[in-house]
Protein backbone atom coordinates (compact mmCIF):
# COMPACT_ATOMS: atom_id res chain seq x y z
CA UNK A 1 140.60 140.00 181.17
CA UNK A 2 140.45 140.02 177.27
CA UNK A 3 136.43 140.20 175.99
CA UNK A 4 137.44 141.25 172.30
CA UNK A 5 140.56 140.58 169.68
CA UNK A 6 141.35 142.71 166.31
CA UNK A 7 143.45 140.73 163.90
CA UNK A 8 145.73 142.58 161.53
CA UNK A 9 145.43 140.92 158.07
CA UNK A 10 148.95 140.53 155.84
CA UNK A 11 151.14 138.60 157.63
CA UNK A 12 149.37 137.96 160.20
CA UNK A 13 146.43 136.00 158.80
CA UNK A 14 147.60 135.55 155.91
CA UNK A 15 151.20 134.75 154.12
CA UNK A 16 151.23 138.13 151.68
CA UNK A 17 153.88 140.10 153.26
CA UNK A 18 156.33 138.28 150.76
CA UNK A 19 154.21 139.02 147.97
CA UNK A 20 153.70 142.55 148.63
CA UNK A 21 157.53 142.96 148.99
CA UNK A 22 157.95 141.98 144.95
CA UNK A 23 155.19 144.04 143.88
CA UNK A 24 156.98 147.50 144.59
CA UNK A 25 159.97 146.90 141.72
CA UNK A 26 157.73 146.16 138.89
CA UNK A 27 154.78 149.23 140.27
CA UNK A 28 157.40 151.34 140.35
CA UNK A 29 158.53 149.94 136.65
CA UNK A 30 155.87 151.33 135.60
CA UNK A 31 156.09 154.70 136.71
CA UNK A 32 159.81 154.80 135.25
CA UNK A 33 161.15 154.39 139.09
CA UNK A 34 163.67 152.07 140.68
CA UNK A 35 163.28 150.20 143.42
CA UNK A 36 165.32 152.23 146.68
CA UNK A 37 166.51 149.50 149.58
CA UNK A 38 164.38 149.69 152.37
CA UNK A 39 160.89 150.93 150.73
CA UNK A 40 159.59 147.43 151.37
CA UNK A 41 160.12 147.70 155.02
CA UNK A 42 159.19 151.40 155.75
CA UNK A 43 155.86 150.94 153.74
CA UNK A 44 154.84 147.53 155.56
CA UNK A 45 151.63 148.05 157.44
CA UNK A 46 150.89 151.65 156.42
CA UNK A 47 148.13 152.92 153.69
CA UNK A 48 146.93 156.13 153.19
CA UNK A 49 148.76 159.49 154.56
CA UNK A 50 151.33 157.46 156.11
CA UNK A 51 151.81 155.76 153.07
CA UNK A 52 152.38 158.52 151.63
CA UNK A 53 154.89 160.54 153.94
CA UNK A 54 157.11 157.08 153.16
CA UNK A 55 157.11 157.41 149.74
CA UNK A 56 157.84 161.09 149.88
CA UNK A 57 161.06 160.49 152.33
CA UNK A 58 162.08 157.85 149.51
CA UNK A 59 161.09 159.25 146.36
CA UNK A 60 161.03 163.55 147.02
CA UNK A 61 158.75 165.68 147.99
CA UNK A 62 157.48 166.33 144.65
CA UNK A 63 156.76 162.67 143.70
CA UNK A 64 153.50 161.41 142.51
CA UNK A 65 152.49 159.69 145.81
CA UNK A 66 148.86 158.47 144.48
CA UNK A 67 149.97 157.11 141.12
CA UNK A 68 152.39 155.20 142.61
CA UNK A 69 150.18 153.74 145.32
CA UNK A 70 147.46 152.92 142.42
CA UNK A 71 150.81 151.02 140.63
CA UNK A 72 150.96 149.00 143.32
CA UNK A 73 147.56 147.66 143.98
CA UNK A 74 147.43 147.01 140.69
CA UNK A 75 150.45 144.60 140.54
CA UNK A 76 148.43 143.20 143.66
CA UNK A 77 145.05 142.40 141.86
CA UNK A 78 147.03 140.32 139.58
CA UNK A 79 149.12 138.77 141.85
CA UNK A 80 146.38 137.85 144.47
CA UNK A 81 143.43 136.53 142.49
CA UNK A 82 143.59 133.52 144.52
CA UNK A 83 143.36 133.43 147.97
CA UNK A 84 146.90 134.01 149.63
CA UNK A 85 147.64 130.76 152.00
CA UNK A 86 146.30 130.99 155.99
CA UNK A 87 149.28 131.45 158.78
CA UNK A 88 149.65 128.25 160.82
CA UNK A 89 146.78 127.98 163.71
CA UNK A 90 144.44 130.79 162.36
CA UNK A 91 141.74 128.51 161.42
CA UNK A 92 142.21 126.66 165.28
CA UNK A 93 142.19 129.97 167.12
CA UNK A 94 139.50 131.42 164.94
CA UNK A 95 137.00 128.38 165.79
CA UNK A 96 137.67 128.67 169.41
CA UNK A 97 136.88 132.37 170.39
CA UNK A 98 133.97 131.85 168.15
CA UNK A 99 133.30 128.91 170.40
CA UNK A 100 133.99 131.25 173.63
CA UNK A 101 131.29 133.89 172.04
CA UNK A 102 134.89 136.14 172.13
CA UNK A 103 134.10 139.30 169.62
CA UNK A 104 136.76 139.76 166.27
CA UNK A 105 137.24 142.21 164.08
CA UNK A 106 139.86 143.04 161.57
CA UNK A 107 141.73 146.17 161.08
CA UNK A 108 144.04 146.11 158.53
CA UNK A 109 145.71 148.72 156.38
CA UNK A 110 144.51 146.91 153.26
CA UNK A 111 142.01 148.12 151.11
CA UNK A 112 138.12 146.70 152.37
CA UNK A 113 137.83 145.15 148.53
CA UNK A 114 141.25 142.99 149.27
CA UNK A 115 140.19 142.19 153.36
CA UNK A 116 136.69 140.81 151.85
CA UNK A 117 138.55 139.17 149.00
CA UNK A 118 140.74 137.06 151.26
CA UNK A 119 138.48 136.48 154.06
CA UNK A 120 135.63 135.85 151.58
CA UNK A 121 138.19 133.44 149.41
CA UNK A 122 138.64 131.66 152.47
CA UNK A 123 134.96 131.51 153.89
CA UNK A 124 136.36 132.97 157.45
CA UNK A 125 134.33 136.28 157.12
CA UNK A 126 131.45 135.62 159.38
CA UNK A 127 133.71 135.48 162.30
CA UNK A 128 134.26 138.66 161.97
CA UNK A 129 132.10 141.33 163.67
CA UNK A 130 133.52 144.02 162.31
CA UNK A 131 136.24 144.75 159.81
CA UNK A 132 137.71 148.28 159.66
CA UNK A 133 140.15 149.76 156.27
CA UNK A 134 143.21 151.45 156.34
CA UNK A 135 141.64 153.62 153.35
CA UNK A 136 139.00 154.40 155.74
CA UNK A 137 141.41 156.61 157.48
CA UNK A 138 144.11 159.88 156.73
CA UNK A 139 146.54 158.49 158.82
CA UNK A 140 147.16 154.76 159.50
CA UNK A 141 149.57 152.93 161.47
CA UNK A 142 151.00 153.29 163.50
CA UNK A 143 148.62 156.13 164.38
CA UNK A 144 145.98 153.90 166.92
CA UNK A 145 143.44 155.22 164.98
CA UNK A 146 142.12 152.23 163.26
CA UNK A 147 142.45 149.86 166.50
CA UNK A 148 140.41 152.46 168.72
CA UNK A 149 137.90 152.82 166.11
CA UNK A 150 137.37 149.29 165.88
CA UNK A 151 137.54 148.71 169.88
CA UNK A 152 135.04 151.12 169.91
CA UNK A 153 132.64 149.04 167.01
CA UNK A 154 133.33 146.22 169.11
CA UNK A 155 131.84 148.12 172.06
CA UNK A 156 135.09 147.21 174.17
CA UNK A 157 138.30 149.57 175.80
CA UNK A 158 141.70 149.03 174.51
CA UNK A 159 142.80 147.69 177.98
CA UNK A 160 140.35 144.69 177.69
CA UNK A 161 141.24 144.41 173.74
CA UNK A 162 143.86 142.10 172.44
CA UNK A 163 145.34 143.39 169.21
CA UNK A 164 147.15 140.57 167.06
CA UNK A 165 150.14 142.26 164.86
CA UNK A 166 153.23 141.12 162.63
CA UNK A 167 154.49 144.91 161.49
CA UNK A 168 156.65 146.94 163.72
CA UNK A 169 153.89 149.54 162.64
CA UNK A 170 150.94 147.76 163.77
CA UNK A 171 152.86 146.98 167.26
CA UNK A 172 153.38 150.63 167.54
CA UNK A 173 149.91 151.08 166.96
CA UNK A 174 148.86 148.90 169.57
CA UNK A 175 150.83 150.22 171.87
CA UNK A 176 150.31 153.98 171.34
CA UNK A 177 146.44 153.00 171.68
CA UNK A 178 147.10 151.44 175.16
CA UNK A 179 145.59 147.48 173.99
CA UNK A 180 147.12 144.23 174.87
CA UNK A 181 149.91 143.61 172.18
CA UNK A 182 151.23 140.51 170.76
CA UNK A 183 153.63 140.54 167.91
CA UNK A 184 153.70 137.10 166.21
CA UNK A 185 157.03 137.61 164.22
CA UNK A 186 156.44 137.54 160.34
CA UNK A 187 159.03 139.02 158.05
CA UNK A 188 160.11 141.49 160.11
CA UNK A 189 161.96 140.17 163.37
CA UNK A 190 161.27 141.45 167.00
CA UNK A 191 163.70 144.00 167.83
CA UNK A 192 164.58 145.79 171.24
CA UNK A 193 161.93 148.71 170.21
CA UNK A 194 159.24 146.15 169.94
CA UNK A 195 160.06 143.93 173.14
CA UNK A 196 159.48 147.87 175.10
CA UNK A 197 156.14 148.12 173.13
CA UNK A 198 154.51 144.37 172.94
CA UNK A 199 152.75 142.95 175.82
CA UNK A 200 154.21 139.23 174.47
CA UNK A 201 155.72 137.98 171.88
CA UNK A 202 154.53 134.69 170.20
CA UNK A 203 155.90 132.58 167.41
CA UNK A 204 152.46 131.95 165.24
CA UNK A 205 148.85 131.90 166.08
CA UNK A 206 148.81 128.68 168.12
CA UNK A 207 150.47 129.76 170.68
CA UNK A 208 148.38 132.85 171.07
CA UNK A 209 145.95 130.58 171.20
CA UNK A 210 148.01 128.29 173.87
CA UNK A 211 148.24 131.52 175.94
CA UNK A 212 144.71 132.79 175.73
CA UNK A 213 143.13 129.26 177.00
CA UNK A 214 145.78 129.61 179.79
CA UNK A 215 144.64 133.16 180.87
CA UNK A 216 148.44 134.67 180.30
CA UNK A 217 147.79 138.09 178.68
């Protein structure tokens, strides 16, 4: 039975994905670096080491991981000084495991100032019980790390957990830290390595929310 559910943020709260996939060309402008196919897509859902080991297999060993991660938030603050638009049914699903006295946290790879930014933008952050950084962490997705820290915040086990994630990284996650799984589909499309990993796949929040009222995870 599911007591407790961590929501990833981009893409799966919120539509950024597509933003954050036209911020790398012009960070990487900056720097005096092209754009290489693929970065986009490798990157998505990562932050700190991870982030890092990415860039490295795109850009060489000896590339200047840090400034380039730095370029890249700060093509974000510009581009998100609004609040990004919700995902269909998070404000519907959000209301009712408040109503249930269900616990929520998010654990995200973002950066605490851009969660709060968002969730505060949107007035959603008092549903959350806990909220848990990718830059709190050396490694992110899809090292568990982040999930089983906030399980454990939650004062919950991974088995009773349901983890909400878009990213092939944040389903790998999941899935290496033993929770319930759902992808809900975003940018990136499930794939036979995810359908092995999820515990169910769902095609936006409300019918996670059709599936949790009917006791099906």
């Amino acid at each position: 039975m599911i007591d407790s559910v961590i929501f990833d943020m981009d893409g799966l709260m919120f539509d950024t994905e597509r933003v954050w996939a036209t911020l790398w060309e012009p960070a990487l402008a900056t720097l005096g670096l092209s754009y290489k196919e693929g970065l986009d897509v490798a990157a998505r859902g990562t932050a700190g080491d991870t982030m890092r080991a990415v860039l490295r297999r795109f850009y060489g060993e000896n590339c200047d991981t840090d400034a380039i991660i730095e370029a890249l938030h700060a093509q974000a603050e510009k581009a998100f000084q609004a609040p990004p638009p919700k995902k269909p049914g998070l404000d519907e699903i959000l209301t009712w495991l408040d109503a249930q006295h269900i616990p929520m946290a998010v654990a995200s790879s973002s950066r605490m100032a851009s969660i709060r930014h968002h969730l505060d933008g949107w007035g959603l952050t008092h549903y959350f019980k806990v909220i848990v950084s990718g830059e709190q962490f050396s490694a992110s997705k899809p090292d568990p790390e982040i999930f089983l820290r906030a399980a454990e915040a939650l004062g919950t086990v991974p088995g009773r957990t349901l983890v909400l994630e878009d990213s092939y990284n944040g389903v790998r996650a999941g899935a290496a830290g033993h929770f319930v799984t759902v992808m809900v589909p975003d940018m990136a499309p499930a794939n036979d390595e995810m359908r092995r990993l999820y515990t169910a796949e769902c095609r936006d929040l409300y019918e996670v929310l059709d599936g949790l009222q009917n006791e099906r995870f």
